[in-house]
PDB file of N, CA and C in Angstrom:
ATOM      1  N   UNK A   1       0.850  -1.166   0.000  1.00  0.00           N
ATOM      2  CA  UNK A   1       0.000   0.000   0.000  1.00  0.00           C
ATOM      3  C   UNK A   1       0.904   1.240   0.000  1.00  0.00           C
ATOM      4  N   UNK A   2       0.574   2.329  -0.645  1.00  0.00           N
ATOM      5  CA  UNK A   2       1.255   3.364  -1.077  1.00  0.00           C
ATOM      6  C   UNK A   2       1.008   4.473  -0.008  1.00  0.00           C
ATOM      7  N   UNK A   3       2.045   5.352   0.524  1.00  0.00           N
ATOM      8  CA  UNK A   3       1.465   6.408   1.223  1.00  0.00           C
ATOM      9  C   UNK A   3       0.454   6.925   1.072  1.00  0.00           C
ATOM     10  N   UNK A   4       0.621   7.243  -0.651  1.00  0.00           N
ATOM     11  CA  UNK A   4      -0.915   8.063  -0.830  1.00  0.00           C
ATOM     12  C   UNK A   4      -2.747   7.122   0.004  1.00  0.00           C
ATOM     13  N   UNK A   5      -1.987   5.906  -0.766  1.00  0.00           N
ATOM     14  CA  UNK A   5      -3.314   5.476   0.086  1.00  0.00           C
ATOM     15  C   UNK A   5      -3.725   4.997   1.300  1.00  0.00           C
ATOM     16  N   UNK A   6      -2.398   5.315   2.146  1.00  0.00           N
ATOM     17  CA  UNK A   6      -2.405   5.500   3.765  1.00  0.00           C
ATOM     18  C   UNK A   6      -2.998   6.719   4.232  1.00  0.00           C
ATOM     19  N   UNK A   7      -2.704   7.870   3.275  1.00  0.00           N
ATOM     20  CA  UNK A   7      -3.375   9.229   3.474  1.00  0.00           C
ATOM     21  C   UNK A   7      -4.394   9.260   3.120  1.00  0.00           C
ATOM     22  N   UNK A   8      -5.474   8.198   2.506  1.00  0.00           N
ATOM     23  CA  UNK A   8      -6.750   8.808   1.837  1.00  0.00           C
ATOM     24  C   UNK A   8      -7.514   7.626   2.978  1.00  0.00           C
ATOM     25  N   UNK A   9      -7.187   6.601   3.311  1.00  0.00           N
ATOM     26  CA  UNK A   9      -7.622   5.706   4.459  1.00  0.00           C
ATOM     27  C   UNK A   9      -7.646   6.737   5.774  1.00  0.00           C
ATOM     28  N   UNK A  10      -6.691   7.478   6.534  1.00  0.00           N
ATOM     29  CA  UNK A  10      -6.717   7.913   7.064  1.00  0.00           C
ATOM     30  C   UNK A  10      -7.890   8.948   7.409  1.00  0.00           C
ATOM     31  N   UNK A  11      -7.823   9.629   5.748  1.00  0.00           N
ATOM     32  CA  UNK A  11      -8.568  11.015   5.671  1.00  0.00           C
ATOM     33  C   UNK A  11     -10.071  10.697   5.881  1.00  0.00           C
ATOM     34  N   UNK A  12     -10.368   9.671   4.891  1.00  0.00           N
ATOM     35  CA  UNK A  12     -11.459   8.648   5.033  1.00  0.00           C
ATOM     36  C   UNK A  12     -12.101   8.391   6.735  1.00  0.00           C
ATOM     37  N   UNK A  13     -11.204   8.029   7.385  1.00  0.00           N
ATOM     38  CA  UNK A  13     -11.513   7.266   9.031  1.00  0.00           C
ATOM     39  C   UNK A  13     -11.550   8.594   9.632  1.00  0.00           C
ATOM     40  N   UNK A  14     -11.376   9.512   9.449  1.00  0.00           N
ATOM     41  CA  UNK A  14     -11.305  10.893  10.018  1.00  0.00           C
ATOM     42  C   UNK A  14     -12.900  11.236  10.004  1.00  0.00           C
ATOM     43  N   UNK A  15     -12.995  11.279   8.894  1.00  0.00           N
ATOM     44  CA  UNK A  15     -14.372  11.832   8.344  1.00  0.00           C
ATOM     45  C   UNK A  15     -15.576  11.499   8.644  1.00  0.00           C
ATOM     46  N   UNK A  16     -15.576  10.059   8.765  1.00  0.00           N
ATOM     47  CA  UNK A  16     -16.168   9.390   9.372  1.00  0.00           C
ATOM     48  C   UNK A  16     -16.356   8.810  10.686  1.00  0.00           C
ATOM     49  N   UNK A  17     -15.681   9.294  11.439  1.00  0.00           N
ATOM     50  CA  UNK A  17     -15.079   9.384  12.979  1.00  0.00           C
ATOM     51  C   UNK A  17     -16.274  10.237  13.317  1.00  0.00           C
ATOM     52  N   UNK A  18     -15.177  11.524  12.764  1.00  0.00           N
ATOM     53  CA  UNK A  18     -15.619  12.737  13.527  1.00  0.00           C
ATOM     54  C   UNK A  18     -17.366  12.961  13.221  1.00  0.00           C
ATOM     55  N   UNK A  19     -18.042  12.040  12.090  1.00  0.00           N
ATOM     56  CA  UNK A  19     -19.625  12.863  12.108  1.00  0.00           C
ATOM     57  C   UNK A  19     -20.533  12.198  12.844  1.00  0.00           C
ATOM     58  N   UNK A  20     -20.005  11.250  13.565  1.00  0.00           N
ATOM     59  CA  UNK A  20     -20.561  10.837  15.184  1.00  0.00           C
ATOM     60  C   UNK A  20     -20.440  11.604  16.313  1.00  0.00           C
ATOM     61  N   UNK A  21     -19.442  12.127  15.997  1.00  0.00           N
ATOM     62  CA  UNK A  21     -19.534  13.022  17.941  1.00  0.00           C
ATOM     63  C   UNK A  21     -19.733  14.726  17.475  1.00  0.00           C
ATOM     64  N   UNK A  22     -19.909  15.216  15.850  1.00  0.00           N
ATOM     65  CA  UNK A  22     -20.349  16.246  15.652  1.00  0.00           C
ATOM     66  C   UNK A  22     -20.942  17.322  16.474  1.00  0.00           C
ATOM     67  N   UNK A  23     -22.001  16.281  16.956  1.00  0.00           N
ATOM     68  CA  UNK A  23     -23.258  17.095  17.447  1.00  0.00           C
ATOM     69  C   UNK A  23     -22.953  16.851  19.067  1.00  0.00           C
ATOM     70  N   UNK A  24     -22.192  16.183  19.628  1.00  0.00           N
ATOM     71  CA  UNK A  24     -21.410  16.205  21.407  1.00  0.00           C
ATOM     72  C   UNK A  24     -20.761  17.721  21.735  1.00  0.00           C
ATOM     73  N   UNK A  25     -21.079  18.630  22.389  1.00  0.00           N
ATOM     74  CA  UNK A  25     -19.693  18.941  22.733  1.00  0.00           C
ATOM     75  C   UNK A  25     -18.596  19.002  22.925  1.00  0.00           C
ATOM     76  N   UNK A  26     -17.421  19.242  23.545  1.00  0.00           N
ATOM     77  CA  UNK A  26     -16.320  18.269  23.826  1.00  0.00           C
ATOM     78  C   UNK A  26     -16.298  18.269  25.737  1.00  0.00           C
ATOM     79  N   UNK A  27     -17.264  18.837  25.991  1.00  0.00           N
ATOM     80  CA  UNK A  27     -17.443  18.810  27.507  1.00  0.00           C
ATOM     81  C   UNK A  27     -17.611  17.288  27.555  1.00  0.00           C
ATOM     82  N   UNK A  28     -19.410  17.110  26.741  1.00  0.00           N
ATOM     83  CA  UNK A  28     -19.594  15.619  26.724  1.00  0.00           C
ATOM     84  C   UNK A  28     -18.752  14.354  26.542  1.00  0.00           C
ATOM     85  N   UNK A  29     -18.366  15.094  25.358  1.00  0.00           N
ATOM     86  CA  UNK A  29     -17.172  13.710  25.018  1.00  0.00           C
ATOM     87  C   UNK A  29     -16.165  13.277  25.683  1.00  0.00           C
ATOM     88  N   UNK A  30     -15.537  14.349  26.451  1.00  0.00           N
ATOM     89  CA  UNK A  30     -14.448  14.282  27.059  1.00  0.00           C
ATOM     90  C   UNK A  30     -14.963  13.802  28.751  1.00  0.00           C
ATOM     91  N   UNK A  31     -15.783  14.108  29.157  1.00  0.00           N
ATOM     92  CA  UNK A  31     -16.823  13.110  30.158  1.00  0.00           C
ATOM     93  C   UNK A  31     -16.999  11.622  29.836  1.00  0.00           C
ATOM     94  N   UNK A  32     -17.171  11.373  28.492  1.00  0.00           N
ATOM     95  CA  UNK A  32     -17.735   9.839  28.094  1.00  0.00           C
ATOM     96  C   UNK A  32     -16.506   9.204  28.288  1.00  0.00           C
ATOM     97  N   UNK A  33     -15.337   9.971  27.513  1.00  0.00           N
ATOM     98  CA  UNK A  33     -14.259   9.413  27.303  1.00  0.00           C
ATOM     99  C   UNK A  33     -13.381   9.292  28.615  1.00  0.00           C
ATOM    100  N   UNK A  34     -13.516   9.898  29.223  1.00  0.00           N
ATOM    101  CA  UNK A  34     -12.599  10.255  30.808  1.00  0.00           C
ATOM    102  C   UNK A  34     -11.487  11.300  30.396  1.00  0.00           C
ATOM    103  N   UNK A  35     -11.368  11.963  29.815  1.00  0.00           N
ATOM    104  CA  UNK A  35     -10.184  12.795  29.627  1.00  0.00           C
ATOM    105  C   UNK A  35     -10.665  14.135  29.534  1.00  0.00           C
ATOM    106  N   UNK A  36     -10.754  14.248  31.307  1.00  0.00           N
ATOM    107  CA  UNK A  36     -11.139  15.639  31.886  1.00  0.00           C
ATOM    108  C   UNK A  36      -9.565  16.109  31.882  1.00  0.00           C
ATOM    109  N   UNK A  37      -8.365  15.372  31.872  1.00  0.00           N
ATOM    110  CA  UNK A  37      -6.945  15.947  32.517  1.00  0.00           C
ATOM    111  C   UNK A  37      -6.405  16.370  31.257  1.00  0.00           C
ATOM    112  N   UNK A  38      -6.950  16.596  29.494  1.00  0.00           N
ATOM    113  CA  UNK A  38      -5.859  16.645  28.879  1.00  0.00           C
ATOM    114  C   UNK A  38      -4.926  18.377  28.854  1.00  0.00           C
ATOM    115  N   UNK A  39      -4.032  17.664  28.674  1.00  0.00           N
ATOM    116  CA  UNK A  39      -3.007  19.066  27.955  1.00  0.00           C
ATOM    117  C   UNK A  39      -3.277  20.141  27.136  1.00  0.00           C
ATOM    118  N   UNK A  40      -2.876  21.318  27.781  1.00  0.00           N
ATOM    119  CA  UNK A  40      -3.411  22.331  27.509  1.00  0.00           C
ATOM    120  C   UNK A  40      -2.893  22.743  26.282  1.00  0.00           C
ATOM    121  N   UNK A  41      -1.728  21.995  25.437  1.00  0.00           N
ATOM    122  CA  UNK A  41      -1.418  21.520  24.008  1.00  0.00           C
ATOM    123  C   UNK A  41      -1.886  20.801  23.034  1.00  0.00           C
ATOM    124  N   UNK A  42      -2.426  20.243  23.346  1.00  0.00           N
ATOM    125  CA  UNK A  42      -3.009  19.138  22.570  1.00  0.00           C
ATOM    126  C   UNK A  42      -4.451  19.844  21.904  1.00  0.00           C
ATOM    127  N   UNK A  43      -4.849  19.663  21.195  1.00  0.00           N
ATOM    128  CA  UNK A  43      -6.081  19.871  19.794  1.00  0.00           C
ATOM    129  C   UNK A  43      -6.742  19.138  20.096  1.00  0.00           C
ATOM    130  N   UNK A  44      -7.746  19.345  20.264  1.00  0.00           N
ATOM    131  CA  UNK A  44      -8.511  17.854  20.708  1.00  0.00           C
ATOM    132  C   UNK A  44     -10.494  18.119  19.945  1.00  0.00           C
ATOM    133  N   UNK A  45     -10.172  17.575  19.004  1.00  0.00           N
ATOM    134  CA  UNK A  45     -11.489  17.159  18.627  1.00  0.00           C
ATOM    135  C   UNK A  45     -11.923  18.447  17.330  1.00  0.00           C
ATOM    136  N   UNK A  46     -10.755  18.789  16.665  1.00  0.00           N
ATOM    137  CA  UNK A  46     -10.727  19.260  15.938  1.00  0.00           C
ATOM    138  C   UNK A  46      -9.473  19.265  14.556  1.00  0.00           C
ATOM    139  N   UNK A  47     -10.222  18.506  13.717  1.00  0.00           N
ATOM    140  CA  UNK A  47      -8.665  18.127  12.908  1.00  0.00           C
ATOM    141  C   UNK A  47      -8.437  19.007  12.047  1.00  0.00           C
ATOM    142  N   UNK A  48      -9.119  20.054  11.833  1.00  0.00           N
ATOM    143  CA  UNK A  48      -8.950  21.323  10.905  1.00  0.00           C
ATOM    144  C   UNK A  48      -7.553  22.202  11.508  1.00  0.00           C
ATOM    145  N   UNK A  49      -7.837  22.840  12.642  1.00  0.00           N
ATOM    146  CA  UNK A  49      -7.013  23.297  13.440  1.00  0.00           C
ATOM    147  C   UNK A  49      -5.644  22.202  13.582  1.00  0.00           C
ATOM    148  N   UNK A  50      -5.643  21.117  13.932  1.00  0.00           N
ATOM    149  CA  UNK A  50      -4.446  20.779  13.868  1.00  0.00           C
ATOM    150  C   UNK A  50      -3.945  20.226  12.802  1.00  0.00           C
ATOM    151  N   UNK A  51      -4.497  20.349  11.141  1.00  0.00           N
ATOM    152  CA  UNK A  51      -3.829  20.192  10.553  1.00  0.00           C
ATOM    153  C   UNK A  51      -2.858  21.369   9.902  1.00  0.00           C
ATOM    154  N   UNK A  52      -3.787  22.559  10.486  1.00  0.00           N
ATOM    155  CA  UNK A  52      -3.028  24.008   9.947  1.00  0.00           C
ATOM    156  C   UNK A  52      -2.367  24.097  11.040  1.00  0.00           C
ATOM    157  N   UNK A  53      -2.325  23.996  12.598  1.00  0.00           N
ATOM    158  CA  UNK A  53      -0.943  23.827  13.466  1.00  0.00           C
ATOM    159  C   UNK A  53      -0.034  23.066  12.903  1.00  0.00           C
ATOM    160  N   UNK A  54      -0.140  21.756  12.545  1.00  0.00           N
ATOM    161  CA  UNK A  54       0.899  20.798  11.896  1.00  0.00           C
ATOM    162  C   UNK A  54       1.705  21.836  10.865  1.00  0.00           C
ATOM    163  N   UNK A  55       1.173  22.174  10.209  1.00  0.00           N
ATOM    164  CA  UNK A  55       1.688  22.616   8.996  1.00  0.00           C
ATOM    165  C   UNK A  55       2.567  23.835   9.092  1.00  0.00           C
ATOM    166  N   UNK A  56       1.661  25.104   9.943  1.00  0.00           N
ATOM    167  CA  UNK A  56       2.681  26.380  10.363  1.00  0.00           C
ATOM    168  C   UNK A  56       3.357  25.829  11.111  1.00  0.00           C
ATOM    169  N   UNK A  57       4.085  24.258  11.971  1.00  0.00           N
ATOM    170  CA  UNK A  57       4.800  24.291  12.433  1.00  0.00           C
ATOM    171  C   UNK A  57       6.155  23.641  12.333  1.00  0.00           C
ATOM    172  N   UNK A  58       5.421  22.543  11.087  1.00  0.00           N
ATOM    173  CA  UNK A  58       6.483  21.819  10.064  1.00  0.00           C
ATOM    174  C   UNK A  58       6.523  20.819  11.178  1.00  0.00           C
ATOM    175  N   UNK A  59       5.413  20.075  11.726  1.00  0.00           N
ATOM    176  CA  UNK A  59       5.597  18.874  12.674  1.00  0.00           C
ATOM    177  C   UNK A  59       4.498  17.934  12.398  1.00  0.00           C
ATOM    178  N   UNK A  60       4.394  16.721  12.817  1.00  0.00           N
ATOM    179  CA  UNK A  60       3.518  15.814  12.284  1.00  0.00           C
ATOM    180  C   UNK A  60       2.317  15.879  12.880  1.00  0.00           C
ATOM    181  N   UNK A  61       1.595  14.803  12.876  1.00  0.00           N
ATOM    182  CA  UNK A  61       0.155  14.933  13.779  1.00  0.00           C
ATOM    183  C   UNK A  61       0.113  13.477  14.142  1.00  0.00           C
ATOM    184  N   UNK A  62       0.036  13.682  15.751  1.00  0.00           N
ATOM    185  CA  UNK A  62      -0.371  12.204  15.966  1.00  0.00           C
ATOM    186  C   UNK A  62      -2.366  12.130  16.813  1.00  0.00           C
ATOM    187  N   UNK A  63      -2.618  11.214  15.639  1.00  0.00           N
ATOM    188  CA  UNK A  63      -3.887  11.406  15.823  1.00  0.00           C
ATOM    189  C   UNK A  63      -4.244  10.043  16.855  1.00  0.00           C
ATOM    190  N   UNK A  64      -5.531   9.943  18.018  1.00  0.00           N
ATOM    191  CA  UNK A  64      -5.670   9.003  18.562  1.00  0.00           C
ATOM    192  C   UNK A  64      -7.231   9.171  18.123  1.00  0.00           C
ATOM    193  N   UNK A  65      -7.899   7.798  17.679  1.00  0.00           N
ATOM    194  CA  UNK A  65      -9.087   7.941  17.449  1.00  0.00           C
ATOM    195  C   UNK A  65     -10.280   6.742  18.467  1.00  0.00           C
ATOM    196  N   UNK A  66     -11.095   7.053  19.348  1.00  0.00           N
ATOM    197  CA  UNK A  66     -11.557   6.102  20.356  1.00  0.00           C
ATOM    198  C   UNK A  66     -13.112   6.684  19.933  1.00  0.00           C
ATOM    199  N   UNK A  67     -13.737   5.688  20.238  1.00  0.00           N
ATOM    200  CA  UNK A  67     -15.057   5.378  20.436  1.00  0.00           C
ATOM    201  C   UNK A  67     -15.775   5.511  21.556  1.00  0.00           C
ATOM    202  N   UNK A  68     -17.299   6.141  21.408  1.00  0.00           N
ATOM    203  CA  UNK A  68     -17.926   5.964  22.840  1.00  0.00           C
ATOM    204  C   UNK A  68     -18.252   4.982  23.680  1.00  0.00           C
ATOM    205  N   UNK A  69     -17.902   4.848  24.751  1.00  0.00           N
ATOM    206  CA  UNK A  69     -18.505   3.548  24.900  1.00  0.00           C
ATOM    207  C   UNK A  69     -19.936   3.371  25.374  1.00  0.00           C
TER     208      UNK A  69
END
């Protein structure tokens, strides 16, 4: 499998991730999920923003993707 189509799988699972918890807050989500403690660095629940941080900063993105339970 070719990068490119590591990047379009990715972009793909993104997209489709994110139009489940759309309509959550991130109060909620981050309640469901338990991650009341995260870092006041971290992007969280927005991949627009950290793909234009990634980019003005010339650093990668490490994405974690979890489910509600």
């Amino acid at each position: 499998m070719s990068t490119r189509h590591v990047w379009i799988a990715i972009t793909v699972l993104v997209v489709l991730t994110s139009a489940g918890t759309r309509g959550a807050s991130q109060d909620l989500l981050r309640d469901a999920l338990g991650d009341r403690h995260v870092a006041d660095h971290w992007i969280y629940d927005d991949w627009s923003r950290a793909v234009e941080t990634a980019r003005a900063q010339d650093k990668p993105i490490l994405a974690v993707f979890r489910c509600v339970p």
